[in-house]
Protein backbone atom coordinates (compact mmCIF):
# COMPACT_ATOMS: atom_id res chain seq x y z
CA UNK A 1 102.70 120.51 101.21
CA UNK A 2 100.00 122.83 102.12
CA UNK A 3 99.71 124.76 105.89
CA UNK A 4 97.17 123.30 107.27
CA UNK A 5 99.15 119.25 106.77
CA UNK A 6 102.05 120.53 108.15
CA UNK A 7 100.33 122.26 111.09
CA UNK A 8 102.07 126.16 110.56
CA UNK A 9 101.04 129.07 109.11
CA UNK A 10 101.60 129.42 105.17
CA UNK A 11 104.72 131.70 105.60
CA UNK A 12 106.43 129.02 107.51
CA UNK A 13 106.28 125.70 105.14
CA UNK A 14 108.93 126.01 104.01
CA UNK A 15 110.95 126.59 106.63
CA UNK A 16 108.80 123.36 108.53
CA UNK A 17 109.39 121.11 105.60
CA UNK A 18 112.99 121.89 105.70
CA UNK A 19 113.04 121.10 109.55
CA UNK A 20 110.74 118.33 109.27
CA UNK A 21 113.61 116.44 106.67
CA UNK A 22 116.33 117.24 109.30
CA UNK A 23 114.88 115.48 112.22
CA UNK A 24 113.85 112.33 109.56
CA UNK A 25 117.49 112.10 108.84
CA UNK A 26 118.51 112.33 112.03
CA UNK A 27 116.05 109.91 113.45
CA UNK A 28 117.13 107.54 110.66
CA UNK A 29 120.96 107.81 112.03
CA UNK A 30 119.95 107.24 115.09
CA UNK A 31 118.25 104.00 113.96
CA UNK A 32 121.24 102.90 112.30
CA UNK A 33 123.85 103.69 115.22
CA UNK A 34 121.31 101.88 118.08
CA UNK A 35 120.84 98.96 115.47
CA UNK A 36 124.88 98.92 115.00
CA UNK A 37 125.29 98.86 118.79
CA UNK A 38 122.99 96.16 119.83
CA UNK A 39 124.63 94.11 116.71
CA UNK A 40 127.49 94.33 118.65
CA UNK A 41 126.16 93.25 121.69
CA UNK A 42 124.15 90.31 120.49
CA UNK A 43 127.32 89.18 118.59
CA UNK A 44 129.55 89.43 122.18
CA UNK A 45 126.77 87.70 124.17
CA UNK A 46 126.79 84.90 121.37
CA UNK A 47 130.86 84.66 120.75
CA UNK A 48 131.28 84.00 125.02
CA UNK A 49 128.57 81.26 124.98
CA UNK A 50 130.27 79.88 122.23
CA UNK A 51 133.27 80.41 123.78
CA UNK A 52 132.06 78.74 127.13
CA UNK A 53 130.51 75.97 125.54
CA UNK A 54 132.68 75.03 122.51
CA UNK A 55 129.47 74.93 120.19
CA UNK A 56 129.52 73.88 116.79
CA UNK A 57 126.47 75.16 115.54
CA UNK A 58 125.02 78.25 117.05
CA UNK A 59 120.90 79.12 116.37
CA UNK A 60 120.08 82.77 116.96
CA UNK A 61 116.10 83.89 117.45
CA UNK A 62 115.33 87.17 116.21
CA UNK A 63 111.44 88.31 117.15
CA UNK A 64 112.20 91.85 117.20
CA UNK A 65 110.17 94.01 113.87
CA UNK A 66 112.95 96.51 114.19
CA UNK A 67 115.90 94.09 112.88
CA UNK A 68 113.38 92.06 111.12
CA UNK A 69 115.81 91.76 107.25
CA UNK A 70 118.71 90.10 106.15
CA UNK A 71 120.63 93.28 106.53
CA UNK A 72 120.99 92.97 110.29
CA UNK A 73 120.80 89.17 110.21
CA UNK A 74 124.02 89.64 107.83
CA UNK A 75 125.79 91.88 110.45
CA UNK A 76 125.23 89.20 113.08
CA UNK A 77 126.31 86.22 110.92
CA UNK A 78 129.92 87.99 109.50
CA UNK A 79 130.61 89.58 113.25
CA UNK A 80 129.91 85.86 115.06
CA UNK A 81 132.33 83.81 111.83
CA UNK A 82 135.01 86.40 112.19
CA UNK A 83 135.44 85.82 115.34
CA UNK A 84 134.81 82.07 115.82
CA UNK A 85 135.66 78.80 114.95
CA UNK A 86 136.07 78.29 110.88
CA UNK A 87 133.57 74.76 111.10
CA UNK A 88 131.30 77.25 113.16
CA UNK A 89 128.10 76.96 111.44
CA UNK A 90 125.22 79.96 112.67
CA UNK A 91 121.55 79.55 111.95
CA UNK A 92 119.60 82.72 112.35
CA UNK A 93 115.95 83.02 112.33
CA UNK A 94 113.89 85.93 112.04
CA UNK A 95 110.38 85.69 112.74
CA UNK A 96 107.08 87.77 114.27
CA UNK A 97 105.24 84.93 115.73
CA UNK A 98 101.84 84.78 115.31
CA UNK A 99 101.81 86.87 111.95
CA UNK A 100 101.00 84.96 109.02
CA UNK A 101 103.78 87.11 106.64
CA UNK A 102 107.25 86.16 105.58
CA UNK A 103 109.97 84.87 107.63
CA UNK A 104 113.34 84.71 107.53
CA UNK A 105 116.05 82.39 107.84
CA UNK A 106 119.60 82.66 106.88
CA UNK A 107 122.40 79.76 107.47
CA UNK A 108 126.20 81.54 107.62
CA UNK A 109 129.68 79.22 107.63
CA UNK A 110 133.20 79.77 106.81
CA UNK A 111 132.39 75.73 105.80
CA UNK A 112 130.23 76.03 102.77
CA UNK A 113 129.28 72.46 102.60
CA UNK A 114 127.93 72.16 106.47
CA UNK A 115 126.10 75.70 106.04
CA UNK A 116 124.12 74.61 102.41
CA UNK A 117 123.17 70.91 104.64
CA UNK A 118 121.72 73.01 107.37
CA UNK A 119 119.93 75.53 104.94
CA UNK A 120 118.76 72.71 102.75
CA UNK A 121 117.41 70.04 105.92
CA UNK A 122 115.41 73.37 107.10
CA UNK A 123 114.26 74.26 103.96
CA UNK A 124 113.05 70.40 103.44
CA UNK A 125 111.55 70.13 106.95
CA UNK A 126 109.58 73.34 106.81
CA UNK A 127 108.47 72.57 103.00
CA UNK A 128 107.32 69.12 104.14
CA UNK A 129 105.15 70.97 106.74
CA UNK A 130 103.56 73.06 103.78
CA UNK A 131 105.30 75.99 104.06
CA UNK A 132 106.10 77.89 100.70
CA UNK A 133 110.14 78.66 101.42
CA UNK A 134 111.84 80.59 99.15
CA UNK A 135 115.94 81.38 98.73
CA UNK A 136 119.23 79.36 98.21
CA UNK A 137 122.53 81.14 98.76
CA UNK A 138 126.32 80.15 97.76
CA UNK A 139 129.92 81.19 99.60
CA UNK A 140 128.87 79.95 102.66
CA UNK A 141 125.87 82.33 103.25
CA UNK A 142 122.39 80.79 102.55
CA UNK A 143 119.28 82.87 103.00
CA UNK A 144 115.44 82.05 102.86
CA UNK A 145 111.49 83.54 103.15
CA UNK A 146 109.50 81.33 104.82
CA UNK A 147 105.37 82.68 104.13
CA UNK A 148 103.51 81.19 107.13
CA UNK A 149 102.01 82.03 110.81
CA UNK A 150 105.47 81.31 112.96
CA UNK A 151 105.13 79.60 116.17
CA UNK A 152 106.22 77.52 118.82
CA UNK A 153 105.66 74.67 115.83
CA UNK A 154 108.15 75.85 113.66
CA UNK A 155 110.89 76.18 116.12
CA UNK A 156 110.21 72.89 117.46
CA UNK A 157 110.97 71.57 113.88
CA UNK A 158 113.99 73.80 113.60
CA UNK A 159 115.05 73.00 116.87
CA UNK A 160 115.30 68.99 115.64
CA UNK A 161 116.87 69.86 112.28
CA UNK A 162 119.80 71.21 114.59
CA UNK A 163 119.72 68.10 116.83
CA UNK A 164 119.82 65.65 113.54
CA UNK A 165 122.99 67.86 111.75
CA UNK A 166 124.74 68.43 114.78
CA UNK A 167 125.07 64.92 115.34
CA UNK A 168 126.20 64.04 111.91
C-alpha cells in the first residue's frame, strides 16, 4: 500500500492499514449478525402464516442482493422445517428481477419424495421455457441456478407449478 491510496502520510500506513482491516472485520460481523436477525424474523413471520393457515407448501420470494446465496436461503429452509409440519414442503426463490444473471431456487422437506417432485416440475417448467437450470439435491434439500432475466413471467410459471403439486 503506498500513502497517497490510503489517503495518510507515509509514517502512518501502517498504522491505517492495520485500522482499515479492523473496521472490514467488523463491518463483516455486523453483516453476519443483521443477516442472522432478519433470518429469524422472516422464518417467525413465515412459521405464524403457516401456522394460521395450515399450509402445506410454503413459497418464499427473496429479491434482496444482500441474501442473494444458498447460504441464507439454507438458514431459512432448516429454521421454517424445524419448526413445522414434517410433510411441510418450502420453495424458496431467489431472484434480482430484471437482471439477466443466475437465479436461485432451492426446494427444502423433511419428505424427500414431495421436495425432489417440486424441484423437478420447476426445473421442467422453467427448462421448457428455455431457461438453462442447473442443480439437483438429495436428503430432502434440492437446490438450482436458473441463468435468465427474472420477471413477473417466471413467477407466474412458478406460481402454477405450486397450484398443480399442491393439488396432487
Amino acid at each position: 500500500m503506498t500513502a497517497q491510496a490510503v489517503g495518510c502520510g507515509r509514517s502512518d500506513v501502517a498504522e491505517r492499514a492495520t485500522r482499515n482491516e479492523e473496521l472490514r472485520k467488523d463491518g463483516a460481523d455486523a453483516q453476519k449478525g443483521l443477516r442472522s436477525e432478519l433470518a429469524k424474523l422472516v422464518i417467525a413471520s413465515q412459521l405464524q402464516s403457516i401456522g394460521t393457515e395450515g399450509k402445506k407448501l410454503v413459497w418464499i420470494k427473496r429479491d434482496e442482493k444482500t441474501t442473494h446465496d444458498f447460504e441464507f436461503m439454507g438458514t431459512l429452509a432448516s429454521g421454517i422445517s424445524a419448526s413445522a409440519d414434517k410433510d411441510l414442503v418450502i420453495l424458496i426463490t431467489s431472484t434480482l428481477p430484471g437482471k439477466d444473471q443466475t437465479q436461485l431456487v432451492m426446494v427444502q422437506s423433511n419428505n424427500q419424495d414431495k421436495a425432489k417432485e417440486l424441484f423437478e416440475a420447476v426445473k421442467s417448467t422453467l427448462a421448457a421455457d428455455g431457461k438453462v437450470v442447473k442443480g439437483g439435491g438429495a436428503k430432502g434439500r434440492f437446490m438450482g441456478k436458473v441463468e435468465c432475466k427474472w420477471g413477473k413471467a417466471e413467477d407466474s410459471k412458478v406460481s402454477e407449478v405450486l397450484e398443480k403439486v399442491s393439488n396432487n
